[in-house]
PDB file of N, CA and C in Angstrom:
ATOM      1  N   UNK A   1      62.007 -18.771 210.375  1.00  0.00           N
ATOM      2  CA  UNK A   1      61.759 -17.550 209.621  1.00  0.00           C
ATOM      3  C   UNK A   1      61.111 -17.895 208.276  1.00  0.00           C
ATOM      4  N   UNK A   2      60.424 -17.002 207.964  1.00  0.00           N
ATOM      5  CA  UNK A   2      59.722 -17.454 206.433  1.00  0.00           C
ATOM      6  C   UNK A   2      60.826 -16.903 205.043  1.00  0.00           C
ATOM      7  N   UNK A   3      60.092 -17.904 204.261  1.00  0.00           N
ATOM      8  CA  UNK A   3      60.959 -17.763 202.807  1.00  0.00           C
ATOM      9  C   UNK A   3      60.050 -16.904 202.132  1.00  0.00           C
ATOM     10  N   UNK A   4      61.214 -16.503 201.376  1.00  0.00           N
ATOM     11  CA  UNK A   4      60.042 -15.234 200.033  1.00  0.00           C
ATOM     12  C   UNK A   4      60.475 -16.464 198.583  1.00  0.00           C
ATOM     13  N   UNK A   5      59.797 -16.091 197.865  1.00  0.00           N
ATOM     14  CA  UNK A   5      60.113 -16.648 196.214  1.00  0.00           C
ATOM     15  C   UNK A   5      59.967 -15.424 195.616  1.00  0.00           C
ATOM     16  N   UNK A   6      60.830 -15.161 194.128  1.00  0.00           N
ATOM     17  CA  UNK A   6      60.903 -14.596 193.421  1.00  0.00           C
ATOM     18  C   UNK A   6      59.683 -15.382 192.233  1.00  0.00           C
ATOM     19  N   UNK A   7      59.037 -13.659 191.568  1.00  0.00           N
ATOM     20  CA  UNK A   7      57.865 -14.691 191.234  1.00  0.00           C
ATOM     21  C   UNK A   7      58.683 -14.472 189.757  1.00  0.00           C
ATOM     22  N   UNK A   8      59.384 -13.875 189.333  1.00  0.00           N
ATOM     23  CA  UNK A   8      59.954 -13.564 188.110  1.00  0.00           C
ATOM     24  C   UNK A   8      60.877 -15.262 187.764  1.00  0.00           C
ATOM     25  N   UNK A   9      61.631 -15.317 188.671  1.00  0.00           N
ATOM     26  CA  UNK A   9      62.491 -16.497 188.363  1.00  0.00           C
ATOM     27  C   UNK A   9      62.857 -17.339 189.238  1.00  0.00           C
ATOM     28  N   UNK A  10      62.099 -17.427 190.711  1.00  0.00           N
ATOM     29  CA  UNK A  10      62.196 -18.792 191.066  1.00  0.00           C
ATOM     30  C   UNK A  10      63.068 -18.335 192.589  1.00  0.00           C
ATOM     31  N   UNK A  11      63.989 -17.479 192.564  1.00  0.00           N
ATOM     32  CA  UNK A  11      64.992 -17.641 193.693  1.00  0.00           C
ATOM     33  C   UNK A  11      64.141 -17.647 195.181  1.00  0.00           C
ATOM     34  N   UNK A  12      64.916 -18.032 195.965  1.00  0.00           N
ATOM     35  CA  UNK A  12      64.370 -18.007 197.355  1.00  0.00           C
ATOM     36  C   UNK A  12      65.144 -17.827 197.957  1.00  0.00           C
ATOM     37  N   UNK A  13      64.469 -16.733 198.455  1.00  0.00           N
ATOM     38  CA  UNK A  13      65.405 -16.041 200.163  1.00  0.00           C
ATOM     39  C   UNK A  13      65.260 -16.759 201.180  1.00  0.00           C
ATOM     40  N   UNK A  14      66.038 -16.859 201.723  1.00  0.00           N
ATOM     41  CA  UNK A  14      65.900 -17.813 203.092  1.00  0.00           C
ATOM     42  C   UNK A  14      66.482 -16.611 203.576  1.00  0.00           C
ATOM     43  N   UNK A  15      65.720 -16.576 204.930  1.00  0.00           N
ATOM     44  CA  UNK A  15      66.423 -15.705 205.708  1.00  0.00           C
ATOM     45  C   UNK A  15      67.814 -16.093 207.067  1.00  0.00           C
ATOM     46  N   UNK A  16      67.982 -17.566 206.570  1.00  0.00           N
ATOM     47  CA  UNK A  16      68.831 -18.064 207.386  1.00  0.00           C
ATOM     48  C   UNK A  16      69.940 -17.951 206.913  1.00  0.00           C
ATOM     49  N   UNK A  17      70.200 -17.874 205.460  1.00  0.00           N
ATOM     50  CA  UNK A  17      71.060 -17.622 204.421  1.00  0.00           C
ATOM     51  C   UNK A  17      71.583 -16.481 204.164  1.00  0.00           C
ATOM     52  N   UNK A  18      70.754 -15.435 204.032  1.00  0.00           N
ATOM     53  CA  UNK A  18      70.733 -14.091 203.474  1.00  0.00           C
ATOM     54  C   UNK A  18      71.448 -13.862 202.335  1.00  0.00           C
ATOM     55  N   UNK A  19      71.625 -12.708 202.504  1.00  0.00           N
ATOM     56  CA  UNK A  19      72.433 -12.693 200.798  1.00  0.00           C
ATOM     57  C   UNK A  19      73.514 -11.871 201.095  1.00  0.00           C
ATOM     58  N   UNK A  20      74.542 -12.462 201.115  1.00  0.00           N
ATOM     59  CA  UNK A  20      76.218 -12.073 201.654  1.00  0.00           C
ATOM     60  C   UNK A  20      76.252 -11.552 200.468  1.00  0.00           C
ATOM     61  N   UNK A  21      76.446 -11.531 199.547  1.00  0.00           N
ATOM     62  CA  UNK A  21      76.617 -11.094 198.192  1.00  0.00           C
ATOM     63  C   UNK A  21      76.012  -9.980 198.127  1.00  0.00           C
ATOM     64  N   UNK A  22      75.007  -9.333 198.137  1.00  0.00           N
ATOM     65  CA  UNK A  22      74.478  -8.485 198.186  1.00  0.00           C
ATOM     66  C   UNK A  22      74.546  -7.556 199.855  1.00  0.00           C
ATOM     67  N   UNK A  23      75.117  -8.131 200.591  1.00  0.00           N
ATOM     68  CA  UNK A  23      75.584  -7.281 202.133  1.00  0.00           C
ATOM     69  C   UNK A  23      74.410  -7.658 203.155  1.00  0.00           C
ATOM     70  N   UNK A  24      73.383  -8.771 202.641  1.00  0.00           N
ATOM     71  CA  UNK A  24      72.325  -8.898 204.016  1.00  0.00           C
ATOM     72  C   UNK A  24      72.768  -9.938 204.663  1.00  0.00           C
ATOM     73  N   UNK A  25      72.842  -9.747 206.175  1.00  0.00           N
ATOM     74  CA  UNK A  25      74.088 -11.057 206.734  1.00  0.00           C
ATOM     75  C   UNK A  25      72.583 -11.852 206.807  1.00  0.00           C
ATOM     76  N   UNK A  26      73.274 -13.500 207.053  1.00  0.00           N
ATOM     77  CA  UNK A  26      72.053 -14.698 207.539  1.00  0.00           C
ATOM     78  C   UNK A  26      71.724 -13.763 208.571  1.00  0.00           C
ATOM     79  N   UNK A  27      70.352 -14.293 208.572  1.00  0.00           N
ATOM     80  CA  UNK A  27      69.747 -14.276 210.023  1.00  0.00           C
ATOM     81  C   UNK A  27      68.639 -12.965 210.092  1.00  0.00           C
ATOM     82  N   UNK A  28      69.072 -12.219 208.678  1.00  0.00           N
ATOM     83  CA  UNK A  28      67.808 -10.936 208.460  1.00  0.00           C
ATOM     84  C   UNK A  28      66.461 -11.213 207.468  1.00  0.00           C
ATOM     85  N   UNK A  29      65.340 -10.880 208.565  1.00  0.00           N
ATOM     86  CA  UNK A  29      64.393 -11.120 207.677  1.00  0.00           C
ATOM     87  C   UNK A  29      64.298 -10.494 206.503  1.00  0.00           C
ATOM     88  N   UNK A  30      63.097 -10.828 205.653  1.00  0.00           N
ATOM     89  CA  UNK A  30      62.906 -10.777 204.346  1.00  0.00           C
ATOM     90  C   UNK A  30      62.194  -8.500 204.782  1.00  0.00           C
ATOM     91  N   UNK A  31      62.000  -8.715 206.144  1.00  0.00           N
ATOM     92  CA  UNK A  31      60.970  -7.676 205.626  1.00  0.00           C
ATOM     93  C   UNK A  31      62.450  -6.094 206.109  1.00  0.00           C
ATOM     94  N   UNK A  32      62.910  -6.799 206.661  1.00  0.00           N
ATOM     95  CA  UNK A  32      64.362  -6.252 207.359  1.00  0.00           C
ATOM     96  C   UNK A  32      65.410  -5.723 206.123  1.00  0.00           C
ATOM     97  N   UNK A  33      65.231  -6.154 205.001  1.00  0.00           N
ATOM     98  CA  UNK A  33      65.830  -6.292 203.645  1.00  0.00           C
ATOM     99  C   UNK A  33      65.519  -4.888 203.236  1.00  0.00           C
ATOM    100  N   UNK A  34      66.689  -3.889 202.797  1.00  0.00           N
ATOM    101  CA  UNK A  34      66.444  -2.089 202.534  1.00  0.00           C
ATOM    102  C   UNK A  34      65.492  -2.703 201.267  1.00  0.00           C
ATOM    103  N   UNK A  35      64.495  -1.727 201.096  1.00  0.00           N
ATOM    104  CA  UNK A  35      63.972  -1.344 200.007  1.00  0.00           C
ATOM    105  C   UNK A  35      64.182  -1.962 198.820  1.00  0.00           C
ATOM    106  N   UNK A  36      65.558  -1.256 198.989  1.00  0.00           N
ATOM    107  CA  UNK A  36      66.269  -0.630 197.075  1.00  0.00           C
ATOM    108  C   UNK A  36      67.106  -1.978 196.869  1.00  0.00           C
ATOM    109  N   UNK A  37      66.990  -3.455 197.296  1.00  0.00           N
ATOM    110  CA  UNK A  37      67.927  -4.622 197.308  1.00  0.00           C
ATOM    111  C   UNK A  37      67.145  -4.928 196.607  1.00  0.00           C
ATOM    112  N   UNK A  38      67.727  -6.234 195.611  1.00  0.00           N
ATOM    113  CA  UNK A  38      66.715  -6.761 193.953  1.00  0.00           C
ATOM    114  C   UNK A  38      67.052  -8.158 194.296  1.00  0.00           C
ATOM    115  N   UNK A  39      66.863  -8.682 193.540  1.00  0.00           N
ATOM    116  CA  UNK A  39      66.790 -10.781 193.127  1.00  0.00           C
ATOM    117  C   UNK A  39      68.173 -10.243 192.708  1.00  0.00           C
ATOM    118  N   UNK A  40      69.151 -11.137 193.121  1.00  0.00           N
ATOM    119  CA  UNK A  40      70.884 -11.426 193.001  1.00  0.00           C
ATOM    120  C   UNK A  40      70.352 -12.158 191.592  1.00  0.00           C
ATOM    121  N   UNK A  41      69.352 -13.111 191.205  1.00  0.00           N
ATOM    122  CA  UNK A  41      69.465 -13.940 189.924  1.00  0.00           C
ATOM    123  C   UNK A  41      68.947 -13.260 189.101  1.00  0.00           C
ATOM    124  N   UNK A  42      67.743 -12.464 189.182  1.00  0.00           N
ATOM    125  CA  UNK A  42      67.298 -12.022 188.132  1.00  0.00           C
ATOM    126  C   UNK A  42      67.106  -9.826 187.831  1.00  0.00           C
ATOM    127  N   UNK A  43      67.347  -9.532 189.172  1.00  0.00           N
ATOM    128  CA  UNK A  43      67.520  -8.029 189.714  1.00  0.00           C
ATOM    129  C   UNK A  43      66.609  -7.544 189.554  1.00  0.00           C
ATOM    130  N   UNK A  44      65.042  -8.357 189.874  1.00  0.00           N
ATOM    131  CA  UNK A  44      63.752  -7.240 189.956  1.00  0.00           C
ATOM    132  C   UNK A  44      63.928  -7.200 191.448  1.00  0.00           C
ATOM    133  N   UNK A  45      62.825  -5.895 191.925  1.00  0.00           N
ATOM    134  CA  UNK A  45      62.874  -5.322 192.824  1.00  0.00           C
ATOM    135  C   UNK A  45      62.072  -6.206 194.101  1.00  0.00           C
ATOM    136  N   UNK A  46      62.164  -6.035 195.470  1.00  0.00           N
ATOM    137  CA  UNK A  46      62.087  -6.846 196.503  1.00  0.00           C
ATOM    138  C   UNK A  46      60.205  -7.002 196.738  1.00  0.00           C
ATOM    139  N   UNK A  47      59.369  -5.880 195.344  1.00  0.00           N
ATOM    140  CA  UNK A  47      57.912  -6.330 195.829  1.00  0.00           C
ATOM    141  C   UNK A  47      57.426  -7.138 194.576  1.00  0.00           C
ATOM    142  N   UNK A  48      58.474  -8.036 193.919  1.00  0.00           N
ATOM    143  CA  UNK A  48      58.123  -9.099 193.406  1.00  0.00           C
ATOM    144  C   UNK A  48      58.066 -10.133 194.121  1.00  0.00           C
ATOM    145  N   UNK A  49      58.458 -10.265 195.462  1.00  0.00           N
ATOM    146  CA  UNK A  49      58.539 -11.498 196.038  1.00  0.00           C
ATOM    147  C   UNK A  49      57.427 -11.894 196.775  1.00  0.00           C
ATOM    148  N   UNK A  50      56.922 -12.974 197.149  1.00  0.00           N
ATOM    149  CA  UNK A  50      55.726 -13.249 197.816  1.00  0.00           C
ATOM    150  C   UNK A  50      56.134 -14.591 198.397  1.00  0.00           C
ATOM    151  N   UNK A  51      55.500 -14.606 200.067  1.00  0.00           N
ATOM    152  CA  UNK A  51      55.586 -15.833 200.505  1.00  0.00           C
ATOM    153  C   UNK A  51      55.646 -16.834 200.612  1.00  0.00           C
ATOM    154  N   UNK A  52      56.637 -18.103 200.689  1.00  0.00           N
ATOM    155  CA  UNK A  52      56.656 -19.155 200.469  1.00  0.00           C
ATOM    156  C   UNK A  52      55.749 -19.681 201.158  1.00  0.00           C
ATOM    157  N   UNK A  53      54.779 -20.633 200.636  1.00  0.00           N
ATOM    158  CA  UNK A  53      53.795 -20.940 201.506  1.00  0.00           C
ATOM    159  C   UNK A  53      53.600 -22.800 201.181  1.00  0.00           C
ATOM    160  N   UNK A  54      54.183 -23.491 202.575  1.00  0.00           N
ATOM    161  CA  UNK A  54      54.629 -24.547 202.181  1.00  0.00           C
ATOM    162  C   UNK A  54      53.777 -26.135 203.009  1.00  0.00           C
TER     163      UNK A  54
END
């Protein structure tokens, strides 16, 4: 699955990870992610993120 980066501060979604903390179980993609969910590190919104491209 692909990674997103936060372009504000760095975090990376893995979608193998997800973000339990925020209620997205592992295993949901980045694009699968509601809307209205932000960066857990920095809380901008999910169309700051752009593809990890590695």
């Amino acid at each position: 699955m692909e990674k997103y980066v936060c372009t504000a501060c760095g975090y990376v979604y893995d979608p193998a990870e997800g973000d339990p903390d925020s209620g997205i179980d592992p295993g949901t993609a980045f694009a699968d992610i509601p809307d209205d969910w932000v960066c857990p590190v920095c809380g901008v919104s999910k169309d700051m993120f752009e593809l990890v491209t590695e």
